[in-house]
PDB file of N, CA and C in Angstrom:
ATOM      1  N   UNK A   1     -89.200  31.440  -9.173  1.00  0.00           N
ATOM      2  CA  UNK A   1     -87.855  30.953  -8.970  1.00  0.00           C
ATOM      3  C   UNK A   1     -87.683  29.677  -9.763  1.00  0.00           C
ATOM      4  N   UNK A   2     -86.606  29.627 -10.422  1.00  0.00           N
ATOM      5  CA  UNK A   2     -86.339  28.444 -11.310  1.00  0.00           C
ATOM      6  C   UNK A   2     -84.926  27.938 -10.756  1.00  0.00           C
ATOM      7  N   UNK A   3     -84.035  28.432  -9.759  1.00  0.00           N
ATOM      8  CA  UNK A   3     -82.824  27.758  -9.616  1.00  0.00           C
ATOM      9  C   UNK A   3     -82.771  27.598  -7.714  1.00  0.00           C
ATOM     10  N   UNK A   4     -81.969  26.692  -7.307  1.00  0.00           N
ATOM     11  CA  UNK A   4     -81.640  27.144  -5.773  1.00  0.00           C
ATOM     12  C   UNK A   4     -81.158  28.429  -5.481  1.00  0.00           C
ATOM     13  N   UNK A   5     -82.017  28.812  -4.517  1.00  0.00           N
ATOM     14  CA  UNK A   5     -80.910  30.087  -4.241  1.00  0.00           C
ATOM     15  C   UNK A   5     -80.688  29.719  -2.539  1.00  0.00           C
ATOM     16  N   UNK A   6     -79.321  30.146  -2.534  1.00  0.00           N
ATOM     17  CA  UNK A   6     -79.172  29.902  -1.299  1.00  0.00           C
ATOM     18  C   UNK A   6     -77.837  31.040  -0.928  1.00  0.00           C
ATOM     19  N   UNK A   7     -77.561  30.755   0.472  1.00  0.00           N
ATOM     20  CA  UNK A   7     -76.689  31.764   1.061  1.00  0.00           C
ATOM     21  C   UNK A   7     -75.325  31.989   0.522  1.00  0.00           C
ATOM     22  N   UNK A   8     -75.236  33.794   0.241  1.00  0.00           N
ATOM     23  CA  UNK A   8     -73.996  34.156   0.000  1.00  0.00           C
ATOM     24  C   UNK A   8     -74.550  34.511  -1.609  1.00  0.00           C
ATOM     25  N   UNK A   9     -75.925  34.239  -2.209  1.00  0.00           N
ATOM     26  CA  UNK A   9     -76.071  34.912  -3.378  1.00  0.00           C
ATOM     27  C   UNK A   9     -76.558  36.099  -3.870  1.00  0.00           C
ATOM     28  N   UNK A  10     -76.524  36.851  -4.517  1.00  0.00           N
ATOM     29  CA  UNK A  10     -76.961  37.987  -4.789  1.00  0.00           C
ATOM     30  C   UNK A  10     -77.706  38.457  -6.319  1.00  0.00           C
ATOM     31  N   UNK A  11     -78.843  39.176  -6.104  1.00  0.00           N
ATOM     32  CA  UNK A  11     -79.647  39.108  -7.432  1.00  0.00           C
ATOM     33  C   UNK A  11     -81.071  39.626  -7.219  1.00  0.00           C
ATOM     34  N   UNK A  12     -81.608  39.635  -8.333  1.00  0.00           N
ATOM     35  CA  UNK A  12     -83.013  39.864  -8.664  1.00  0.00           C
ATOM     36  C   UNK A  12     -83.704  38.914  -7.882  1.00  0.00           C
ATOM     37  N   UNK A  13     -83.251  37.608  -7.813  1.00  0.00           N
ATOM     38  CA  UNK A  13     -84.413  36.564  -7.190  1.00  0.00           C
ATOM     39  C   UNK A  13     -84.340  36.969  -5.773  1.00  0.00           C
ATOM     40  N   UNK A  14     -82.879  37.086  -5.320  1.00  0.00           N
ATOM     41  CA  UNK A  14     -83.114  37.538  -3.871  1.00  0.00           C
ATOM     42  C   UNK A  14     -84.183  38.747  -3.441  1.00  0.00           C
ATOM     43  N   UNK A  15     -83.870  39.777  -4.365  1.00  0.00           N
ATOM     44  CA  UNK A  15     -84.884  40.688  -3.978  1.00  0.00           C
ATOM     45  C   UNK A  15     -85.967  40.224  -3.621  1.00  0.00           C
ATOM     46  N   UNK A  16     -86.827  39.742  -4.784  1.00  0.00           N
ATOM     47  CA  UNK A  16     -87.954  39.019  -4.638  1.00  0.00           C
ATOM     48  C   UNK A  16     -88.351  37.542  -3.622  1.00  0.00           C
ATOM     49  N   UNK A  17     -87.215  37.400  -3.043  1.00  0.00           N
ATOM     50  CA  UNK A  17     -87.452  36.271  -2.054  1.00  0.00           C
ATOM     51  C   UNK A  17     -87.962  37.467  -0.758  1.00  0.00           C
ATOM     52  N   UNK A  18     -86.929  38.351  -0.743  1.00  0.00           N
ATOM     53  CA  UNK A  18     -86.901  39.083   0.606  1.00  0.00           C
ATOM     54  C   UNK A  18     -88.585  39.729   0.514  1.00  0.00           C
ATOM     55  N   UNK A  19     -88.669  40.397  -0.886  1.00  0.00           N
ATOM     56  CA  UNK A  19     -89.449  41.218  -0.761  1.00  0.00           C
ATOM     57  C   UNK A  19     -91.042  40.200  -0.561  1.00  0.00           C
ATOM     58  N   UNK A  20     -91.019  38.988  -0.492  1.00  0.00           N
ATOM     59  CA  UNK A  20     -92.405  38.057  -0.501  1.00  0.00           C
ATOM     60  C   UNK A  20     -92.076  37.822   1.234  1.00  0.00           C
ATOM     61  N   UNK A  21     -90.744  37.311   1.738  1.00  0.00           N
ATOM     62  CA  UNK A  21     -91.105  36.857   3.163  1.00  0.00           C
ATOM     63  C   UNK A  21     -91.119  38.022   3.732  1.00  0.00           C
ATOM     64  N   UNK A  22     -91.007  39.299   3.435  1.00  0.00           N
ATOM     65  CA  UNK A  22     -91.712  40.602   3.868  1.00  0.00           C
ATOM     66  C   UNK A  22     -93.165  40.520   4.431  1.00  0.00           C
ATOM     67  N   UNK A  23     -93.233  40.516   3.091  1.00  0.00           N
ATOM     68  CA  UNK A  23     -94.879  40.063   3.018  1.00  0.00           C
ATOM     69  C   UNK A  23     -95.916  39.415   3.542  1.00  0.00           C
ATOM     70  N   UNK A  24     -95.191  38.250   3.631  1.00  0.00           N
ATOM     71  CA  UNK A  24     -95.163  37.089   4.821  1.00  0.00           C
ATOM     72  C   UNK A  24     -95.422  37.218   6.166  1.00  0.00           C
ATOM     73  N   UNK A  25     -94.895  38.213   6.533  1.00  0.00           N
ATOM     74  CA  UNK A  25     -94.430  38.369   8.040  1.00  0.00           C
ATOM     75  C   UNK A  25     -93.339  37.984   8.626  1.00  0.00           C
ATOM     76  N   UNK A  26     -92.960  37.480   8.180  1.00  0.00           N
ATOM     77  CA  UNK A  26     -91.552  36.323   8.620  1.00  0.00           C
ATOM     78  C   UNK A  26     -90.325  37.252   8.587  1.00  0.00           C
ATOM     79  N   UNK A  27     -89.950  38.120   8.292  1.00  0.00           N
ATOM     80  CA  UNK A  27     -88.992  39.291   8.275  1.00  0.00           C
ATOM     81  C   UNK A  27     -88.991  40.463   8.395  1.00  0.00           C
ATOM     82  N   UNK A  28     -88.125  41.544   8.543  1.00  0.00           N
ATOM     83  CA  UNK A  28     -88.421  43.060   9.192  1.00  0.00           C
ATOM     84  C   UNK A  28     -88.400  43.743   7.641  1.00  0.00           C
ATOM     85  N   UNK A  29     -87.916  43.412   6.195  1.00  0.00           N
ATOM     86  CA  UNK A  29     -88.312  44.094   5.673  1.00  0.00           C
ATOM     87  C   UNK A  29     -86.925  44.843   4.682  1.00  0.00           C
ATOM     88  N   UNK A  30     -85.961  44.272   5.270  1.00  0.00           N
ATOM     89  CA  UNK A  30     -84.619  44.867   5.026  1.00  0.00           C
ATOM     90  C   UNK A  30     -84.574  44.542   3.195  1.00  0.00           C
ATOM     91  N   UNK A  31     -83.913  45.088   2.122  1.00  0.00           N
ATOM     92  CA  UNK A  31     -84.532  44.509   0.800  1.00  0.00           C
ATOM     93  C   UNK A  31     -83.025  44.778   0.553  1.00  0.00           C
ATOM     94  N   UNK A  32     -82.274  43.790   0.705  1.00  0.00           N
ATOM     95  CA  UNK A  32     -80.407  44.174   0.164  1.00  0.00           C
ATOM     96  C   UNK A  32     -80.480  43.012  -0.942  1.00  0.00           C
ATOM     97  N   UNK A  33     -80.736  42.504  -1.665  1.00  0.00           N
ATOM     98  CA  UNK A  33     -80.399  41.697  -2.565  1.00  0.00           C
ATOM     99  C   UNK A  33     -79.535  41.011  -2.283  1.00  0.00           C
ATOM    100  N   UNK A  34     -78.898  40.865  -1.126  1.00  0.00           N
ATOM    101  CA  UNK A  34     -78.050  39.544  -0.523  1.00  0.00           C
ATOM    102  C   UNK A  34     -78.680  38.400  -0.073  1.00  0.00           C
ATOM    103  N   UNK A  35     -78.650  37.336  -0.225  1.00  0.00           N
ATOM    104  CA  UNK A  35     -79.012  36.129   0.722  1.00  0.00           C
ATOM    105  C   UNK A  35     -77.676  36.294   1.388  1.00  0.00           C
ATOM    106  N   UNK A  36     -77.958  36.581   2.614  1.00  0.00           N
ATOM    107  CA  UNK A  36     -76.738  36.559   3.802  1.00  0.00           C
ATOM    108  C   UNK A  36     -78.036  35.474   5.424  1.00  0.00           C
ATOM    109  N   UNK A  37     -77.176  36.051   6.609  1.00  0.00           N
ATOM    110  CA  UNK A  37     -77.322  35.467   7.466  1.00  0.00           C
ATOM    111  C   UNK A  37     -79.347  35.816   7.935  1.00  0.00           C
ATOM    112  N   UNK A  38     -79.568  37.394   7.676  1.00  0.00           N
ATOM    113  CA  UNK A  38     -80.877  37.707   8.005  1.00  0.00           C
ATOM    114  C   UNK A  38     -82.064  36.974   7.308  1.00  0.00           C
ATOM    115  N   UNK A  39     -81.682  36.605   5.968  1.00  0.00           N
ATOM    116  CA  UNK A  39     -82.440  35.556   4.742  1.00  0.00           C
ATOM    117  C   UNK A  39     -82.471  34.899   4.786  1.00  0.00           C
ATOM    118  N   UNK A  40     -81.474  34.056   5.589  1.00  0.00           N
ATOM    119  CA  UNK A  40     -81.463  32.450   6.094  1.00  0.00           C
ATOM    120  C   UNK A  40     -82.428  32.708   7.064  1.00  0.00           C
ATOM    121  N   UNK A  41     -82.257  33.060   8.248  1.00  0.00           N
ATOM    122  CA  UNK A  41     -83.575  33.209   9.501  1.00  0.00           C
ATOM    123  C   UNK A  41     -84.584  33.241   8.498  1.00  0.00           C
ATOM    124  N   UNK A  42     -84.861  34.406   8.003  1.00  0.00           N
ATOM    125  CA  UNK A  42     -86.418  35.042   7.535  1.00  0.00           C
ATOM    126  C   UNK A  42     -86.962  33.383   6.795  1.00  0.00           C
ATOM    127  N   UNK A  43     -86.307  32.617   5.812  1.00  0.00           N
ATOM    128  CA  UNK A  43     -86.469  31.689   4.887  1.00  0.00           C
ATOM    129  C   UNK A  43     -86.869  30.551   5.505  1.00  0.00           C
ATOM    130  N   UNK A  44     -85.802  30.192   6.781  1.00  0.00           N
ATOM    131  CA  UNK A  44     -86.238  29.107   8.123  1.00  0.00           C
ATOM    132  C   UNK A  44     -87.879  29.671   8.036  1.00  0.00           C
ATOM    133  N   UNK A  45     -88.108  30.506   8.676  1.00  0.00           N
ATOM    134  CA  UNK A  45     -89.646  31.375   9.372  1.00  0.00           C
ATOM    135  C   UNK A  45     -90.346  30.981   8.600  1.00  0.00           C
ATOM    136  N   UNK A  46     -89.764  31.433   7.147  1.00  0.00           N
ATOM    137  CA  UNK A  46     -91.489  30.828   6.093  1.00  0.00           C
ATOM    138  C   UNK A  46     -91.614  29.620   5.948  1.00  0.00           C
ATOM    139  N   UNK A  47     -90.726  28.737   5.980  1.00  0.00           N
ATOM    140  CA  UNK A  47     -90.516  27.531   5.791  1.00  0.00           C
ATOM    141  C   UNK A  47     -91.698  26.528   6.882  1.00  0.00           C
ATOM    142  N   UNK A  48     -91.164  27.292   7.940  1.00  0.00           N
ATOM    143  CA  UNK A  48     -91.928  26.797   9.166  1.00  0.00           C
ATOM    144  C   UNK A  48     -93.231  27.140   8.964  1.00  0.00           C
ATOM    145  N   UNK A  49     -93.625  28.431   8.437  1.00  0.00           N
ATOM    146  CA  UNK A  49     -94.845  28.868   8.963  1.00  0.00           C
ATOM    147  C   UNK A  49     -95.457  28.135   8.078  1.00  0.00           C
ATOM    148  N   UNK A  50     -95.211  27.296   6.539  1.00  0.00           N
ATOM    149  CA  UNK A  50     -95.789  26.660   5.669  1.00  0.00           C
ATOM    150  C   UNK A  50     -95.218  25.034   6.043  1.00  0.00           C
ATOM    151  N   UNK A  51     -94.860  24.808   6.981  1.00  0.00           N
ATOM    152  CA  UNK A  51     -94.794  23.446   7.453  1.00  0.00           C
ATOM    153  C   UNK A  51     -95.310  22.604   6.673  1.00  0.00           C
ATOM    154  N   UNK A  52     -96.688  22.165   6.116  1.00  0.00           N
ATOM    155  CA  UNK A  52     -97.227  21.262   5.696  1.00  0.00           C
ATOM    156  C   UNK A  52     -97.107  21.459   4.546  1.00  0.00           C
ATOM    157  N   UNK A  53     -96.926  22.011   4.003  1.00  0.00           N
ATOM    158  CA  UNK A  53     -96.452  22.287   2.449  1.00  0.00           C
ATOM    159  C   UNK A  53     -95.194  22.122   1.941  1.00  0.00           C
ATOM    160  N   UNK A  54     -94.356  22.394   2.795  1.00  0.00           N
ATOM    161  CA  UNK A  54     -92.666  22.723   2.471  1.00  0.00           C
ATOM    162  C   UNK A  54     -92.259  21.487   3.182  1.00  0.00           C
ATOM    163  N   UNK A  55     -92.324  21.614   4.327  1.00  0.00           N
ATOM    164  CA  UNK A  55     -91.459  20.681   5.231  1.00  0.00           C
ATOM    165  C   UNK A  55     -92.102  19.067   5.536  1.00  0.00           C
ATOM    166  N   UNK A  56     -93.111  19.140   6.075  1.00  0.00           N
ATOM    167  CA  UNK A  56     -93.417  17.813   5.890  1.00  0.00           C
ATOM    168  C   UNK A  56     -93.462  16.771   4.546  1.00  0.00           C
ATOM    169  N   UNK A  57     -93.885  17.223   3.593  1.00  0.00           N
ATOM    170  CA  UNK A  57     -93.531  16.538   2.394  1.00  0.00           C
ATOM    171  C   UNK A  57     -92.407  15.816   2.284  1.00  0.00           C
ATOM    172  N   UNK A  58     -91.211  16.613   2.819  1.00  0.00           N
ATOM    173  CA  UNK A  58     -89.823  16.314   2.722  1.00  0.00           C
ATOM    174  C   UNK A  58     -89.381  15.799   3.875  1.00  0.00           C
ATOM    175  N   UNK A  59     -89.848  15.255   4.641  1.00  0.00           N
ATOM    176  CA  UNK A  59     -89.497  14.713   6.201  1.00  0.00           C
ATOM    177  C   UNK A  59     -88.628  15.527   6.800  1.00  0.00           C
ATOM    178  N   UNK A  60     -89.324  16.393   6.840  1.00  0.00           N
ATOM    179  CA  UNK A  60     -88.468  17.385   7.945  1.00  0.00           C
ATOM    180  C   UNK A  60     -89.518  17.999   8.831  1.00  0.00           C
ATOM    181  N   UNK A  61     -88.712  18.472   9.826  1.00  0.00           N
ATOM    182  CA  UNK A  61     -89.500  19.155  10.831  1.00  0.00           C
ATOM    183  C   UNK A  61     -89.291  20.726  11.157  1.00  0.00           C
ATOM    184  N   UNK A  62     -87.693  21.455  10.658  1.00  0.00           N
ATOM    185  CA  UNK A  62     -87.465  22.702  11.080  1.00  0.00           C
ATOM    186  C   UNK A  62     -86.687  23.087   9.665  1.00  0.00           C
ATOM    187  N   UNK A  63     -86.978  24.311   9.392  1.00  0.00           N
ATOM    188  CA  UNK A  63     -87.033  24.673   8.336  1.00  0.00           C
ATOM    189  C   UNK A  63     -85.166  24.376   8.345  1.00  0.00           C
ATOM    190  N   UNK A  64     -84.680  24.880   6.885  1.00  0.00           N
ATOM    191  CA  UNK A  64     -83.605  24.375   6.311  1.00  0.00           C
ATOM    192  C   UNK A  64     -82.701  25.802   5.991  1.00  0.00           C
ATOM    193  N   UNK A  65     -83.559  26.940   5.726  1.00  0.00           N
ATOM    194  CA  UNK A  65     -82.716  28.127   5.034  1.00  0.00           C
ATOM    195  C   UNK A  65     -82.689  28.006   3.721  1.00  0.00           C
ATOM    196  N   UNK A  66     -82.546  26.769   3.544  1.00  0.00           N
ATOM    197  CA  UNK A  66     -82.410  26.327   1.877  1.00  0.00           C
ATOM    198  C   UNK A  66     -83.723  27.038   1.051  1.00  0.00           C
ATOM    199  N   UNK A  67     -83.210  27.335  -0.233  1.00  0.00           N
ATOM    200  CA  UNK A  67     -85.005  27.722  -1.558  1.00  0.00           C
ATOM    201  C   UNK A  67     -83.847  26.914  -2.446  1.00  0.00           C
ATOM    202  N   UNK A  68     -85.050  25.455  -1.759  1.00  0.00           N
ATOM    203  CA  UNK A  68     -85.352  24.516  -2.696  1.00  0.00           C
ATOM    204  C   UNK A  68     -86.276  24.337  -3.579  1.00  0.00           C
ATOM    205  N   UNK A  69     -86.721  22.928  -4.470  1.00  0.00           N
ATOM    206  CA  UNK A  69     -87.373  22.905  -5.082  1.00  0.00           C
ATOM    207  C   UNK A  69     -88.889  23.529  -3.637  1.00  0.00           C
ATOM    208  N   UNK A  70     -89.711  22.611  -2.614  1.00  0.00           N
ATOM    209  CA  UNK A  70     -91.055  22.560  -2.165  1.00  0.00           C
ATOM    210  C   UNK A  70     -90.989  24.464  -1.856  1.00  0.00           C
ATOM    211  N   UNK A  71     -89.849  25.032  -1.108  1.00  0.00           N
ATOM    212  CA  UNK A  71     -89.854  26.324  -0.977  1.00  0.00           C
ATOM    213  C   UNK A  71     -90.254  27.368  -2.320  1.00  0.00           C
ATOM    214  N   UNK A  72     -89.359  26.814  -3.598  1.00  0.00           N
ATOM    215  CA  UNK A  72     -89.568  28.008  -4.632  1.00  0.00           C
ATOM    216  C   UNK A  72     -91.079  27.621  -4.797  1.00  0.00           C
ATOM    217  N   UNK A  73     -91.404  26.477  -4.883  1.00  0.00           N
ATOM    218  CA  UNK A  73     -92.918  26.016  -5.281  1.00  0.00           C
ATOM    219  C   UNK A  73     -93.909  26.911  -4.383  1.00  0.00           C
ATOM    220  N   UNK A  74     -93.768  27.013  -3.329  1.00  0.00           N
ATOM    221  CA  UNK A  74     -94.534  27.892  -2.653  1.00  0.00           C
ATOM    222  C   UNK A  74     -94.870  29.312  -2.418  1.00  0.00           C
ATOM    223  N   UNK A  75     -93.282  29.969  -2.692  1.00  0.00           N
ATOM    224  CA  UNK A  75     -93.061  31.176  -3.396  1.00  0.00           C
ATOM    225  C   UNK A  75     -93.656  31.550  -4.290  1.00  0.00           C
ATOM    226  N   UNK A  76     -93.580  30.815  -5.655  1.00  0.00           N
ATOM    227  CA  UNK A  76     -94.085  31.117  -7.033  1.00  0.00           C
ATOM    228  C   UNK A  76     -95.590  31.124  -6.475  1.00  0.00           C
ATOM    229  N   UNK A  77     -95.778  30.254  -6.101  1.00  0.00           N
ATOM    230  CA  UNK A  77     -97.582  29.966  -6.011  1.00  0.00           C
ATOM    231  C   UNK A  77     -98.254  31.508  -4.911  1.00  0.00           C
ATOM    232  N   UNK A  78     -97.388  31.878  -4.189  1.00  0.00           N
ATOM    233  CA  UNK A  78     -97.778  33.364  -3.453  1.00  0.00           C
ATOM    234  C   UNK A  78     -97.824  34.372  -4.171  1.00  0.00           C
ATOM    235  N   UNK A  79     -96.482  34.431  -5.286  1.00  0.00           N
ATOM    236  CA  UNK A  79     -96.070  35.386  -6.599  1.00  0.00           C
ATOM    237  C   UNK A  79     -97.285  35.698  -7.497  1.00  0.00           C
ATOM    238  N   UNK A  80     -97.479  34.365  -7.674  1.00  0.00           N
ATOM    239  CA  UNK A  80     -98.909  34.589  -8.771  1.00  0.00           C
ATOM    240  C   UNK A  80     -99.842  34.895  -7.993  1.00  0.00           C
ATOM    241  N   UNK A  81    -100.286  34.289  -7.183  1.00  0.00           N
ATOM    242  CA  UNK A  81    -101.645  34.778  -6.372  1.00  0.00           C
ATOM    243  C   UNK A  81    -101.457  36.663  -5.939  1.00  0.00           C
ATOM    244  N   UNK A  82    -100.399  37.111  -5.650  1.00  0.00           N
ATOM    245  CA  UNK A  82    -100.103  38.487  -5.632  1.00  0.00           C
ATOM    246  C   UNK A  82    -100.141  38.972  -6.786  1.00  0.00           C
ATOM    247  N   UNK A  83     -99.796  38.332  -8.191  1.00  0.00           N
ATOM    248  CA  UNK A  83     -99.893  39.238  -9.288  1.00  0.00           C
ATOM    249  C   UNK A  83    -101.060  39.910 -10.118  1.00  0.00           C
ATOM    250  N   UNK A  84    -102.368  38.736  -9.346  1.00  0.00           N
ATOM    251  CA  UNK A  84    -103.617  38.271 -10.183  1.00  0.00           C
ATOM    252  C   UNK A  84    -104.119  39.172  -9.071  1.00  0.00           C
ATOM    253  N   UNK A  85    -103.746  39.383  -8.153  1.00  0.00           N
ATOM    254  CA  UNK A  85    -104.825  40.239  -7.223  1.00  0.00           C
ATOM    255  C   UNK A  85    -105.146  41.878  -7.750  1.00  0.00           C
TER     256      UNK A  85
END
């Protein structure tokens, strides 16, 4: 991921957001290329479940929904580790 993505967008990156917090666990799996209301939850979930990576850095405590910069960073870094496997 190279841009914010956030709610109400639609695209290739979404796919690939949905299709990693799939992966994750953090979501049931649904793959619509929307960031709508279910992508916000699922995105909160990973956010949280990577707390010390994502969220604390940034003084926060509960995830945001937002794929920001610490979120795409963590994404990409799952992306590659899935690609190399």
């Amino acid at each position: 991921w190279k841009r914010h993505v956030a709610f109400g967008v639609r695209g290739s990156e979404v796919v690939l957001l949905q299709q990693v917090v799939t992966r994750e666990g953090v979501d049931s799996g649904a793959i619509t290329g929307y960031f709508g209301p279910a992508t916000k939850v699922a995105v909160v979930k990973f956010q949280e479940k990577y707390i010390s990576e994502i969220l604390v850095p940034n003084g926060l405590k509960k995830g945001t929904g937002s794929v920001r910069a610490s979120t795409r960073a963590k994404l990409n870094a799952l992306v590659r580790v899935a690609s190399v496997q």
